[in-house]
N, C-alpha and C. Protein backbone atom coordinates (compact mmCIF):
# COMPACT_ATOMS: atom_id res chain seq x y z
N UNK A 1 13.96 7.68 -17.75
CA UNK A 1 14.53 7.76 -19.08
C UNK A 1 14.78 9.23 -19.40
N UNK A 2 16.11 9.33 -19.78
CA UNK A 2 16.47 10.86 -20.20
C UNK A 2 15.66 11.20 -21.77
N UNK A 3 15.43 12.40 -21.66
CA UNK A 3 14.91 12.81 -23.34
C UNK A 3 16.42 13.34 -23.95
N UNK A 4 16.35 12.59 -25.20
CA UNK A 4 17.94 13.10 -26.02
C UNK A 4 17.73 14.34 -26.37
N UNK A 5 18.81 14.91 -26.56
CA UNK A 5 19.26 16.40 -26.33
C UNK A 5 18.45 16.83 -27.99
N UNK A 6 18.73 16.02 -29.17
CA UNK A 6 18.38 16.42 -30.28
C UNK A 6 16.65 16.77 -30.18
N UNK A 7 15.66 16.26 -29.08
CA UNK A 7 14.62 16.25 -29.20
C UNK A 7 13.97 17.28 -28.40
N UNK A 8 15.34 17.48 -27.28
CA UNK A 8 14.74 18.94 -26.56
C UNK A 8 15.29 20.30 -27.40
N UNK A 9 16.14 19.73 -27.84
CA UNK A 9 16.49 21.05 -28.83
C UNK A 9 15.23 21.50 -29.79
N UNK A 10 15.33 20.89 -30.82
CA UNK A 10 13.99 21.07 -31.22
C UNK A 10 12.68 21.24 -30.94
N UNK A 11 12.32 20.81 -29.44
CA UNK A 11 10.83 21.11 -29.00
C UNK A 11 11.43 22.78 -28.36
N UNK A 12 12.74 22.93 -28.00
CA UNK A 12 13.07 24.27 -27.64
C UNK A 12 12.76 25.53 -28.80
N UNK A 13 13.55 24.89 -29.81
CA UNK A 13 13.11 25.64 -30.73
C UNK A 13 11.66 26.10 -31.48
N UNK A 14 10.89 24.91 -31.84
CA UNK A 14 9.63 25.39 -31.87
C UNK A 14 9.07 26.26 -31.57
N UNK A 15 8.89 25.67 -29.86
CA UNK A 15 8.55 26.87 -28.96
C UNK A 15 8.94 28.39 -28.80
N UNK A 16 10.37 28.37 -29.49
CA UNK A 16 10.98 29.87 -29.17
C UNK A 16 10.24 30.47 -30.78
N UNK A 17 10.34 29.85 -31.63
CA UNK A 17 9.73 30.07 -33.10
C UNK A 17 7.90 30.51 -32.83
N UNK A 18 7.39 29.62 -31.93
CA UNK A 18 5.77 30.09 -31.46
C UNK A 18 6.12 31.25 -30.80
N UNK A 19 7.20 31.65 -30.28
CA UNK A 19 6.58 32.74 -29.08
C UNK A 19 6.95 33.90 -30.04
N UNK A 20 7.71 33.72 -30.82
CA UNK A 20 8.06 34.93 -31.74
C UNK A 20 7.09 35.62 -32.72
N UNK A 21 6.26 33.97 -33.55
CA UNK A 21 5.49 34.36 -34.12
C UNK A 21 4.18 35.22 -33.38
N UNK A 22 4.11 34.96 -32.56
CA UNK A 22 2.75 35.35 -31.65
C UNK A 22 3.44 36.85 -30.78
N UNK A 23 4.63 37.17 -30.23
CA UNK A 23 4.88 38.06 -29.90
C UNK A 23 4.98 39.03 -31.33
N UNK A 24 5.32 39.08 -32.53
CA UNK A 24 5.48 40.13 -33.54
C UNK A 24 4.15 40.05 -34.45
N UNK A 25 2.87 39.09 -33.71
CA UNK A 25 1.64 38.83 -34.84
C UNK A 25 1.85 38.72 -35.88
N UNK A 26 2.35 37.69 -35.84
CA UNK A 26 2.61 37.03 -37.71
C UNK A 26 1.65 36.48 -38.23
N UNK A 27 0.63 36.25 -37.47
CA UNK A 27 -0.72 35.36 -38.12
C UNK A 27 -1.99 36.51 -38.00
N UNK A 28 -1.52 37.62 -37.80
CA UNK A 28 -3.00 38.90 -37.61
C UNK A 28 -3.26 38.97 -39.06
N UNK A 29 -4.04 39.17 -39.35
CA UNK A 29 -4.38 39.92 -40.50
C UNK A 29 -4.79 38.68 -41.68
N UNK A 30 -4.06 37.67 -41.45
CA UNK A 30 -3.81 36.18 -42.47
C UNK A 30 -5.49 35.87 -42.81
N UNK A 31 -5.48 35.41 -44.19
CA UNK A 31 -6.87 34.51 -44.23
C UNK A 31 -7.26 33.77 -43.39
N UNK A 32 -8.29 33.23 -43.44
CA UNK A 32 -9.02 32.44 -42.52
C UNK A 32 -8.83 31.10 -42.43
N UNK A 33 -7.83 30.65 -43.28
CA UNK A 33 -7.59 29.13 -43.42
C UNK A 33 -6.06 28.53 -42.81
N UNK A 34 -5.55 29.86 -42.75
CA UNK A 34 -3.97 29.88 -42.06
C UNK A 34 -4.11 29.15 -40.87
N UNK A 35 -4.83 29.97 -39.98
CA UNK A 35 -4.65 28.51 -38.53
C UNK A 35 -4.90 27.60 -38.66
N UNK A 36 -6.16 27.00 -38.91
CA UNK A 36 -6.42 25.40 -39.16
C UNK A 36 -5.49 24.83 -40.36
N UNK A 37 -5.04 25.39 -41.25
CA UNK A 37 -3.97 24.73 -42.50
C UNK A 37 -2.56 24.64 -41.40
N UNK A 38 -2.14 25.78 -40.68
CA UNK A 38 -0.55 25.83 -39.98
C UNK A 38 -1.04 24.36 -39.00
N UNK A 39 -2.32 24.37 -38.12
CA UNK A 39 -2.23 23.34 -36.86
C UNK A 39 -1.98 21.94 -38.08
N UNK A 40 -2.92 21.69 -39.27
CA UNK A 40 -2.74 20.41 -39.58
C UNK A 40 -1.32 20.14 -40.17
N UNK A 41 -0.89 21.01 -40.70
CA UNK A 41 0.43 21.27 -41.51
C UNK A 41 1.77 20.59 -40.04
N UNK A 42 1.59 22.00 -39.04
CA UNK A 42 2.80 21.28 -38.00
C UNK A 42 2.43 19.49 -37.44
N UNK A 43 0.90 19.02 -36.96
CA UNK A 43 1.01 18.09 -36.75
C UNK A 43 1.15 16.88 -37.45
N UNK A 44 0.90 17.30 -38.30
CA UNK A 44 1.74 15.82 -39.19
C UNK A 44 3.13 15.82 -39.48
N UNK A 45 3.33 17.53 -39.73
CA UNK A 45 5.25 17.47 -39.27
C UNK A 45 5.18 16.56 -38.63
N UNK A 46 4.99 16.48 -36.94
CA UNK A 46 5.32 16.29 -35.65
C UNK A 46 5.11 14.55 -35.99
N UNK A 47 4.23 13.92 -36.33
CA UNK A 47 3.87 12.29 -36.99
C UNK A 47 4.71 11.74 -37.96
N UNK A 48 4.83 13.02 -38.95
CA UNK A 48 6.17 11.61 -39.62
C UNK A 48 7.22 11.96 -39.52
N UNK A 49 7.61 13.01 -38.21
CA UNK A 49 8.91 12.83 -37.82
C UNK A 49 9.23 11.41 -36.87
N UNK A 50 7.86 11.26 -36.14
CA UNK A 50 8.07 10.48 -35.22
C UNK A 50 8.17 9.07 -35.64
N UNK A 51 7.17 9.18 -36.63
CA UNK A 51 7.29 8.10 -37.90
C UNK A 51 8.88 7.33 -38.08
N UNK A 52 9.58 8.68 -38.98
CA UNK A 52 10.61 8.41 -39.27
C UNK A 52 11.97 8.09 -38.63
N UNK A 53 12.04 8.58 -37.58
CA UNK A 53 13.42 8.96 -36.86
C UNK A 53 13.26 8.26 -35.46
N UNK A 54 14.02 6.90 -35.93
CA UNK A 54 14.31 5.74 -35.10
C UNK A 54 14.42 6.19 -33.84
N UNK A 55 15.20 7.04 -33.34
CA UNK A 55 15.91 7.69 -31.85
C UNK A 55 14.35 8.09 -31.55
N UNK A 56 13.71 8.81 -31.98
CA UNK A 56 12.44 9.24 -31.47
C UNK A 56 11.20 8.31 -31.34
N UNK A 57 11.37 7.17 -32.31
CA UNK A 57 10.57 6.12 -32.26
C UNK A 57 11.06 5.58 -31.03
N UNK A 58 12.44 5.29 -30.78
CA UNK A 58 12.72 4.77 -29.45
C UNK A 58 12.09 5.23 -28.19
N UNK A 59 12.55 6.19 -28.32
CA UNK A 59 12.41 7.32 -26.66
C UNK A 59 10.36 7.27 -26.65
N UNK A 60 10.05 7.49 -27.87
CA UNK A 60 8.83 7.26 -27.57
C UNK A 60 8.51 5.95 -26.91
N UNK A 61 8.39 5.08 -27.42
CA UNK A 61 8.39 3.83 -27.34
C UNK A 61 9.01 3.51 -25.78
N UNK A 62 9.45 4.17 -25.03
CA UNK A 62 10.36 3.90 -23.47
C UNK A 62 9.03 5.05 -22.49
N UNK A 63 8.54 5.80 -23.23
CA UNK A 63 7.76 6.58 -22.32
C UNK A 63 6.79 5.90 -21.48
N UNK A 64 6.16 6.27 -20.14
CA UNK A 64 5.05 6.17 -19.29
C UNK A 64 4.37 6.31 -20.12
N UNK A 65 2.99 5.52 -20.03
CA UNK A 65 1.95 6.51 -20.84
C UNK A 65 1.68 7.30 -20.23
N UNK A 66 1.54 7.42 -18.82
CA UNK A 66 1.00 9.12 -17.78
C UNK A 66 1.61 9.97 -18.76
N UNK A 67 2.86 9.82 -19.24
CA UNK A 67 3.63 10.90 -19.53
C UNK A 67 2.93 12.12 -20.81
N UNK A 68 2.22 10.99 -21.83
CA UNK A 68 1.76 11.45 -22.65
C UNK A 68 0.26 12.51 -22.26
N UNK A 69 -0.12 11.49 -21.03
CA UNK A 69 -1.58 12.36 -20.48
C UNK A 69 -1.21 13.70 -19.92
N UNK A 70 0.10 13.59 -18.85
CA UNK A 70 0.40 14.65 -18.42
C UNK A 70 0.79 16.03 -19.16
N UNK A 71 1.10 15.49 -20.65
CA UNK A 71 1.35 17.30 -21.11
C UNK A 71 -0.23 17.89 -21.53
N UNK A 72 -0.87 16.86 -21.25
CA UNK A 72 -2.77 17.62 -21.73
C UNK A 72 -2.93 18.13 -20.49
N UNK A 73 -2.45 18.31 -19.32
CA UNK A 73 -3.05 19.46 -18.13
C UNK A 73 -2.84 20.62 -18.48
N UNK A 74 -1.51 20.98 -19.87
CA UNK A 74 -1.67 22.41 -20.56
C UNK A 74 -3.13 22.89 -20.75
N UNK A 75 -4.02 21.95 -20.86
CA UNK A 75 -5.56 21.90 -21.62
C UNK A 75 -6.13 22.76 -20.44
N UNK A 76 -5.64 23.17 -19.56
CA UNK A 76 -6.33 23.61 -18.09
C UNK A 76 -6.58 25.39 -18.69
N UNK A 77 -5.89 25.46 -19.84
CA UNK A 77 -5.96 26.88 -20.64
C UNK A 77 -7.60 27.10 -20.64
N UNK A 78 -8.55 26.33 -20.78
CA UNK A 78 -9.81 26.41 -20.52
C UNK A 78 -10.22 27.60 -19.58
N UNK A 79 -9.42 27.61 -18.42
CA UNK A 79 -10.05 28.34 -17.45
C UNK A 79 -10.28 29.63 -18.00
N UNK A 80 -8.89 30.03 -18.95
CA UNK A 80 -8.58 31.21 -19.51
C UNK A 80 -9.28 31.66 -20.36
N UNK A 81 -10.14 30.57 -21.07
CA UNK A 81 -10.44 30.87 -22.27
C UNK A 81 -12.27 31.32 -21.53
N UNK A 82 -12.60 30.67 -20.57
CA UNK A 82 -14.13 30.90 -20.01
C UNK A 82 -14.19 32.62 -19.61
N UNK A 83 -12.86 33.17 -19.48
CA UNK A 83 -13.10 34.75 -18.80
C UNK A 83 -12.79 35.48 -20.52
N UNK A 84 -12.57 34.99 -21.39
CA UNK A 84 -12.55 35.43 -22.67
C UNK A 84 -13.91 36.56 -23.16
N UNK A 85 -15.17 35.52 -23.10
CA UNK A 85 -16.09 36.26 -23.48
C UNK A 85 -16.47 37.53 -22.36
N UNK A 86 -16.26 37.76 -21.38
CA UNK A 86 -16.58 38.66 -20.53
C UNK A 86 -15.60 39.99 -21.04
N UNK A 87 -14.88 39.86 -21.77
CA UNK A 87 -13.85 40.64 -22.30
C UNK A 87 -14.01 41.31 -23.54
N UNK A 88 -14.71 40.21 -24.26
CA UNK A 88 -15.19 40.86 -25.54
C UNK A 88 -14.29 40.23 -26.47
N UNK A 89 -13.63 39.07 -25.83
CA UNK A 89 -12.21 38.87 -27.28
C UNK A 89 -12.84 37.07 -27.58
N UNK A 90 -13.13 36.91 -27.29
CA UNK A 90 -13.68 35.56 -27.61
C UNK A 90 -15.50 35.20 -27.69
N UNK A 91 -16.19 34.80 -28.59
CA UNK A 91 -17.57 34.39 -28.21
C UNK A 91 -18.29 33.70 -27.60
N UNK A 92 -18.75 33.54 -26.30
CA UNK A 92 -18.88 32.43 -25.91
C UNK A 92 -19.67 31.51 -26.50
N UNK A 93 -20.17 31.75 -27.27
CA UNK A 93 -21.30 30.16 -27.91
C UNK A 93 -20.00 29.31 -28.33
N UNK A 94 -18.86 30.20 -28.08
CA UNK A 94 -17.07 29.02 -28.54
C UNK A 94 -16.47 29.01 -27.63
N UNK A 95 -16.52 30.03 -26.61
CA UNK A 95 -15.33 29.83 -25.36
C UNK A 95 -15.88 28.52 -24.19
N UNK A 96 -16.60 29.23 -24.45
CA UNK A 96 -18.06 27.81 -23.05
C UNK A 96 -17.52 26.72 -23.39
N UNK A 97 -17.94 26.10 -24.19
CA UNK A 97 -17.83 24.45 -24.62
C UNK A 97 -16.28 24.35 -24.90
N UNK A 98 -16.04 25.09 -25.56
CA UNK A 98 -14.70 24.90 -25.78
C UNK A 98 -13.82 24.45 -24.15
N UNK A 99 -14.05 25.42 -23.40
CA UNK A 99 -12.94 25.67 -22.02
C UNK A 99 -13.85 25.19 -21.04
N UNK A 100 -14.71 24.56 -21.27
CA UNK A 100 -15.07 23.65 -20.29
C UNK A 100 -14.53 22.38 -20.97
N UNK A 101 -14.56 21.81 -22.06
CA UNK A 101 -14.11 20.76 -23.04
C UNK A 101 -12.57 20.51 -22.82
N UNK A 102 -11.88 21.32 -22.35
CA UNK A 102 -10.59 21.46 -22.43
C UNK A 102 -10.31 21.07 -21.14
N UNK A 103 -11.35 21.84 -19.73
CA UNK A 103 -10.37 21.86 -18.63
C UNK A 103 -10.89 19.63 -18.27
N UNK A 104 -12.12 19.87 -18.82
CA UNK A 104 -12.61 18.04 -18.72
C UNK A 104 -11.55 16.78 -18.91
N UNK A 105 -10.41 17.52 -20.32
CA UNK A 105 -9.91 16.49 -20.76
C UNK A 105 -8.67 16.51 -19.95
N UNK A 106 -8.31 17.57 -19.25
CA UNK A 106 -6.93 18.16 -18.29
C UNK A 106 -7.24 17.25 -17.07
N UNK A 107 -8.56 17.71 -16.32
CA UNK A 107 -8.45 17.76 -15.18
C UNK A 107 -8.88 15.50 -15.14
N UNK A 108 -9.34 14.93 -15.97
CA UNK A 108 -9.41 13.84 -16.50
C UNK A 108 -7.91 13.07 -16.44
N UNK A 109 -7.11 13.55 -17.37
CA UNK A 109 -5.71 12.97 -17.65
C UNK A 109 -5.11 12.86 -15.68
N UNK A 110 -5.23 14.36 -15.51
CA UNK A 110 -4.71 14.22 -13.96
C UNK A 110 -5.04 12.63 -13.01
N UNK A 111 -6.13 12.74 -13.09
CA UNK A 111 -6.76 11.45 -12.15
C UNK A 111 -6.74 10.25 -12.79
N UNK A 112 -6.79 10.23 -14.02
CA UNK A 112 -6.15 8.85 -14.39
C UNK A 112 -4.76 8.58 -14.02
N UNK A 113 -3.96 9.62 -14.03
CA UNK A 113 -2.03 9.28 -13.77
C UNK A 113 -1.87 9.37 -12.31
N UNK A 114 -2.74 9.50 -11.24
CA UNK A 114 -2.71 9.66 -10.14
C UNK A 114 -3.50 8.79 -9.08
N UNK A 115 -4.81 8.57 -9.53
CA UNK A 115 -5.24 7.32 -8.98
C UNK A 115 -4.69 6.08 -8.80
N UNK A 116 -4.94 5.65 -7.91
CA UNK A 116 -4.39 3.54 -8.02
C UNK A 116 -5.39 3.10 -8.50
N UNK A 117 -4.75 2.44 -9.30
CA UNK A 117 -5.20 1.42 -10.11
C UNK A 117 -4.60 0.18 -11.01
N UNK A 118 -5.49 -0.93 -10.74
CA UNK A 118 -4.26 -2.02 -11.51
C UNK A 118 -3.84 -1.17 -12.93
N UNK A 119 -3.03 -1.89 -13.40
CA UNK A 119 -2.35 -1.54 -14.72
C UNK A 119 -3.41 -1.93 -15.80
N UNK A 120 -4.12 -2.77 -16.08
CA UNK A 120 -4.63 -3.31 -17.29
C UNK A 120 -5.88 -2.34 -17.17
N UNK A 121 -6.50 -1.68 -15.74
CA UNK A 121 -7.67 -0.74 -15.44
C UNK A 121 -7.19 0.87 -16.08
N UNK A 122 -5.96 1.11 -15.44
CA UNK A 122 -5.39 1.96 -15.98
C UNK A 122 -5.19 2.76 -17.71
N UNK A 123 -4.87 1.24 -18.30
CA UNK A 123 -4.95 1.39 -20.09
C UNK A 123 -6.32 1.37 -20.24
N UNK A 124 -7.48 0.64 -19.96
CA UNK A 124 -8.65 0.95 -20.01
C UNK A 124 -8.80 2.52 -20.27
N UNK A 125 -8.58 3.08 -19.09
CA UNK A 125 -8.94 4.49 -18.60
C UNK A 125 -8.34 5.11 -19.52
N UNK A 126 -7.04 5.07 -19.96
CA UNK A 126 -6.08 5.85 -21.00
C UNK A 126 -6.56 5.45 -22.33
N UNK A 127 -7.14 4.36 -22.94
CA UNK A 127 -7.64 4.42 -24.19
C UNK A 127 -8.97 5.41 -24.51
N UNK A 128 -10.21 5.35 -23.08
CA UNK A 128 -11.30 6.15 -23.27
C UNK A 128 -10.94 7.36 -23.44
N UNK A 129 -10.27 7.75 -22.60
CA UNK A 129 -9.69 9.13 -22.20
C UNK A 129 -9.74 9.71 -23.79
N UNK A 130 -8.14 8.93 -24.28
CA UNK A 130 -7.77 9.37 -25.75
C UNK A 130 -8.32 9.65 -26.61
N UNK A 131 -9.46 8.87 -26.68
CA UNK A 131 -10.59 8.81 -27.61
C UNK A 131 -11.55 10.00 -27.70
N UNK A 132 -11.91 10.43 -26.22
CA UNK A 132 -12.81 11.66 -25.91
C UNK A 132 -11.98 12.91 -26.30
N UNK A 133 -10.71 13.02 -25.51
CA UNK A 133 -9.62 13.81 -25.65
C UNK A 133 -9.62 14.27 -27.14
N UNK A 134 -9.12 13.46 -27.85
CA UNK A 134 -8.91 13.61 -29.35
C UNK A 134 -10.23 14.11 -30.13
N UNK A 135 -11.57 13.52 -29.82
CA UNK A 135 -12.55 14.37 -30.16
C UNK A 135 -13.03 15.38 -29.55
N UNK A 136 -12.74 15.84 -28.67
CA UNK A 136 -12.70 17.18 -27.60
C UNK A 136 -12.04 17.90 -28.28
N UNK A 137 -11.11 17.59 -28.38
CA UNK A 137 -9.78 19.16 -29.35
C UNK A 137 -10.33 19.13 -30.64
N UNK A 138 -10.84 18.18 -31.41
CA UNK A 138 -10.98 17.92 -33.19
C UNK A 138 -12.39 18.75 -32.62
N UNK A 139 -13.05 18.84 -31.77
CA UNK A 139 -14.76 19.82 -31.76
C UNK A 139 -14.01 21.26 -31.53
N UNK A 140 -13.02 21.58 -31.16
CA UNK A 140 -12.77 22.52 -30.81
C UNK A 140 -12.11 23.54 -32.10
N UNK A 141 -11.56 22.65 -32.63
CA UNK A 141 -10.62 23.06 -33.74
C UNK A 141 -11.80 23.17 -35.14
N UNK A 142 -12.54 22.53 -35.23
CA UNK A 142 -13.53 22.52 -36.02
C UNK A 142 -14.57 23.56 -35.41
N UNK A 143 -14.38 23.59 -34.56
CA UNK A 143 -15.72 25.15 -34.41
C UNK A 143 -14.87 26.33 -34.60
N UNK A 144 -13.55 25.88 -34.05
CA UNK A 144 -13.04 27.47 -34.06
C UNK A 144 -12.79 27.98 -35.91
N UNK A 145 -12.59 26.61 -36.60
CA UNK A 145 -12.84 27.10 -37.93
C UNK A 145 -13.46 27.27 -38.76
N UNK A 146 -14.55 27.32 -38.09
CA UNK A 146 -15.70 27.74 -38.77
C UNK A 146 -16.14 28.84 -38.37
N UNK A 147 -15.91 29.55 -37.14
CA UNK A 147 -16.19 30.93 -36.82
C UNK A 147 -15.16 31.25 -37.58
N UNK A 148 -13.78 31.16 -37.83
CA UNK A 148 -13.08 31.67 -38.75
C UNK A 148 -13.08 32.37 -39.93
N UNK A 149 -14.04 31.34 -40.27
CA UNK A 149 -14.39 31.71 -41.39
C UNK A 149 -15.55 32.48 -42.18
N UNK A 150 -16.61 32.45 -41.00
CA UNK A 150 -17.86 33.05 -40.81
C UNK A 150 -17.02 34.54 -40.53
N UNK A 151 -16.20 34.54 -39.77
CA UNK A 151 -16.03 36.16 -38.96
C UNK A 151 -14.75 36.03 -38.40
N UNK A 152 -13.32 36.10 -39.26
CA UNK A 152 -11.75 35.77 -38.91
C UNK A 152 -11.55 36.80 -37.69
N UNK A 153 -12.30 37.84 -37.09
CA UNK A 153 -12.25 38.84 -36.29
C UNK A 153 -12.42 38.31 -35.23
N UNK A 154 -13.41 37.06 -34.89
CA UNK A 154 -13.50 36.53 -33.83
C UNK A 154 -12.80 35.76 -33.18
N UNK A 155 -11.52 35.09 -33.68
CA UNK A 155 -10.71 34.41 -33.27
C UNK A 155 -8.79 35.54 -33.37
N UNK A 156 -9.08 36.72 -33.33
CA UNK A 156 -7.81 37.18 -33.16
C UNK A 156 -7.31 36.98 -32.09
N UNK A 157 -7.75 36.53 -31.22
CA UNK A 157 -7.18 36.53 -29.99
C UNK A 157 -6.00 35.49 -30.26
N UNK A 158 -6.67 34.45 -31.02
CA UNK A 158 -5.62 33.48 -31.24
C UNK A 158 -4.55 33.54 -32.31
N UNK A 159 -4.17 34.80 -32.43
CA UNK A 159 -3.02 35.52 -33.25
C UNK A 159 -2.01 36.60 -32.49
N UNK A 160 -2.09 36.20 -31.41
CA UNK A 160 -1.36 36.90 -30.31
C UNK A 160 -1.02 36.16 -29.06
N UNK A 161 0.15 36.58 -28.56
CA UNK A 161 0.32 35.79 -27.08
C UNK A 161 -0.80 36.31 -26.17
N UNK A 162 -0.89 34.98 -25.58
CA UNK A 162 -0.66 33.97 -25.20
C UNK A 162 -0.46 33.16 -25.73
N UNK A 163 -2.67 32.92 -26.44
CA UNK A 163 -3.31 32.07 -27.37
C UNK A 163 -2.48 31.59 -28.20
N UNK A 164 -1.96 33.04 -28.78
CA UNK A 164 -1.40 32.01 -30.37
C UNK A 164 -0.05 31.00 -30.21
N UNK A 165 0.05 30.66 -28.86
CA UNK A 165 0.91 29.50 -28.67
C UNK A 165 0.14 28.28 -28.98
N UNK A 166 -1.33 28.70 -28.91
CA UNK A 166 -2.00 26.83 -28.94
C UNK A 166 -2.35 26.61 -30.44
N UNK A 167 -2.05 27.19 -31.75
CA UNK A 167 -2.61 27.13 -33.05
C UNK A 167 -0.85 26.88 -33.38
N UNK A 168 0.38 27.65 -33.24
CA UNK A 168 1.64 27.41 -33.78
C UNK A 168 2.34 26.18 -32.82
N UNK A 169 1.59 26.00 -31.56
CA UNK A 169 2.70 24.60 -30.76
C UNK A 169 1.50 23.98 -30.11
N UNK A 170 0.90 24.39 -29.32
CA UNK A 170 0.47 23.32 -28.27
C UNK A 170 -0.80 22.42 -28.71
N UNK A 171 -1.42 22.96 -29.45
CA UNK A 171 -2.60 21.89 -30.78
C UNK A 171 -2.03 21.19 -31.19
N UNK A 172 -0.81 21.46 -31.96
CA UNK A 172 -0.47 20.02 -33.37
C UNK A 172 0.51 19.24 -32.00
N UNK A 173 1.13 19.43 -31.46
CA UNK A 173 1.55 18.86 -29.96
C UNK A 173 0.65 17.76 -29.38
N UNK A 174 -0.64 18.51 -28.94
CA UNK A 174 -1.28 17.59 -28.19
C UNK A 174 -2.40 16.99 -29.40
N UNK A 175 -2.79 16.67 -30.91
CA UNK A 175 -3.08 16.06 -31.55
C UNK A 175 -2.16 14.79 -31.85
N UNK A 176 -0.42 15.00 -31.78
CA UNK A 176 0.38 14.38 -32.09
C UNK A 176 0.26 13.48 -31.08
N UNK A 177 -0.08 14.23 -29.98
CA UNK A 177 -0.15 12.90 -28.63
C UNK A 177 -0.77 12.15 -28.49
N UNK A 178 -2.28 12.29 -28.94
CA UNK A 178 -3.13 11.52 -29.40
C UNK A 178 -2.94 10.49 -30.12
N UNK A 179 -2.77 10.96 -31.01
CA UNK A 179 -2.22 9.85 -32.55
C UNK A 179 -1.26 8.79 -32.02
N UNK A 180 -0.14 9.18 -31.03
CA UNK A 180 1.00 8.71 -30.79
C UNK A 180 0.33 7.42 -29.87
N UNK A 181 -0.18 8.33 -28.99
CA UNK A 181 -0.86 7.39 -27.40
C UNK A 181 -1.19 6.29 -27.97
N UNK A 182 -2.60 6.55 -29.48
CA UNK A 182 -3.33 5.75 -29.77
C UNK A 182 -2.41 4.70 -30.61
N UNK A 183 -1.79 4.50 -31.22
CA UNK A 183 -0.79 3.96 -31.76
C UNK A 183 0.51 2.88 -30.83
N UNK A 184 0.39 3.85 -29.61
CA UNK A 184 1.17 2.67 -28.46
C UNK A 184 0.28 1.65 -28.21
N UNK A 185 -1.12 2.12 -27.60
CA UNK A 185 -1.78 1.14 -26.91
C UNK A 185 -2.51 -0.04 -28.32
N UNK A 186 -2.48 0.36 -29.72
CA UNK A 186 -3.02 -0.76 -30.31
C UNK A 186 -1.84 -1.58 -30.04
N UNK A 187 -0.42 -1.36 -30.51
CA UNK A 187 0.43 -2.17 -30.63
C UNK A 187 0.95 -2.56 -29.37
N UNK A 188 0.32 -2.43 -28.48
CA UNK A 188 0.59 -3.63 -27.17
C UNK A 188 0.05 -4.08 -26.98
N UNK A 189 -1.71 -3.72 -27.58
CA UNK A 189 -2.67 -5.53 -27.38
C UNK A 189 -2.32 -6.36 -28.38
């Protein structure tokens, strides 16, 4: 199944809009409520667009589910985030759990879309997954905002490229996927 042009346009754009914000630090300096308000703010964009706009309800609706697991191997950012504290830009009592939490739910999605397995074993595997997945990132996002807010100094990293691609795109992204996944598989039992 092709993705319609209106939907890569827009995930193009996003993305060129994240790399800008994070290449000119548009989020340095911001209160402490800006990242966690921007991640919940874009992902529900991202939900009742999908909500709304039939063509995207479609194309969703035609996807693999692998497909949806496969954009969480981005989550493999973990590795990145474990050499953080050795650096001094991240804490580990947050990078640890965090980027081990992350590469779990990556390296997880992989072997579910790659193993054989009947189909009905398969959705099994993809509902647990989702479930952990989705509370894996919601522990992550909830600790990171609370060091936020304890000490906004400790999370600058995530106001600059690389990072600050996963607070302006790849969080409300892979929350949306969640939501989405979970939402296919009720409505096919």
């Amino acid at each position: 199944m092709t993705t319609p042009i209106t939907i890569r346009v827009t995930l193009w754009l996003w993305l060129i809009a994240a790399v800008l914000v994070g290449n000119f630090q548009l989020l340095a300096g911001k209160h402490a409520f800006v990242l966690p308000a921007l991640m919940l703010t874009l992902t529900l964009a991202v939900l009742v667009v999908a909500h709304r706009s039939e063509a995207l309800c479609a194309w969703l609706a035609g996807l693999d589910l692998r497909i949806f697991l496969l954009l969480h191997v981005t989550r493999l950012v973990g590795f990145y985030m474990l050499e953080l504290p050795e650096r001094g830009l991240l804490p580990s009592h947050f990078a640890v759990p965090a980027g081990w939490s992350e590469i779990l739910v990556a390296v997880s999605a992989v072997l579910i879309c790659v193993l054989p397995m009947r189909e009905s074993m398969r959705r099994k595997a993809i509902s647990l997954w989702n479930v952990v997945g989705f509370f894996g990132l919601l522990f992550v996002v909830i600790t990171a905002a609370q060091l936020a807010f304890t000490d906004s100094t400790q999370l600058r990293v995530f106001t600059y490229l690389p990072l600050s691609l996963l607070p302006t795109f790849l969080v409300p992204l892979l929350f949306s996927t969640h939501v989405l996944l979970y939402r296919r598989l009720q409505h096919a039992e």
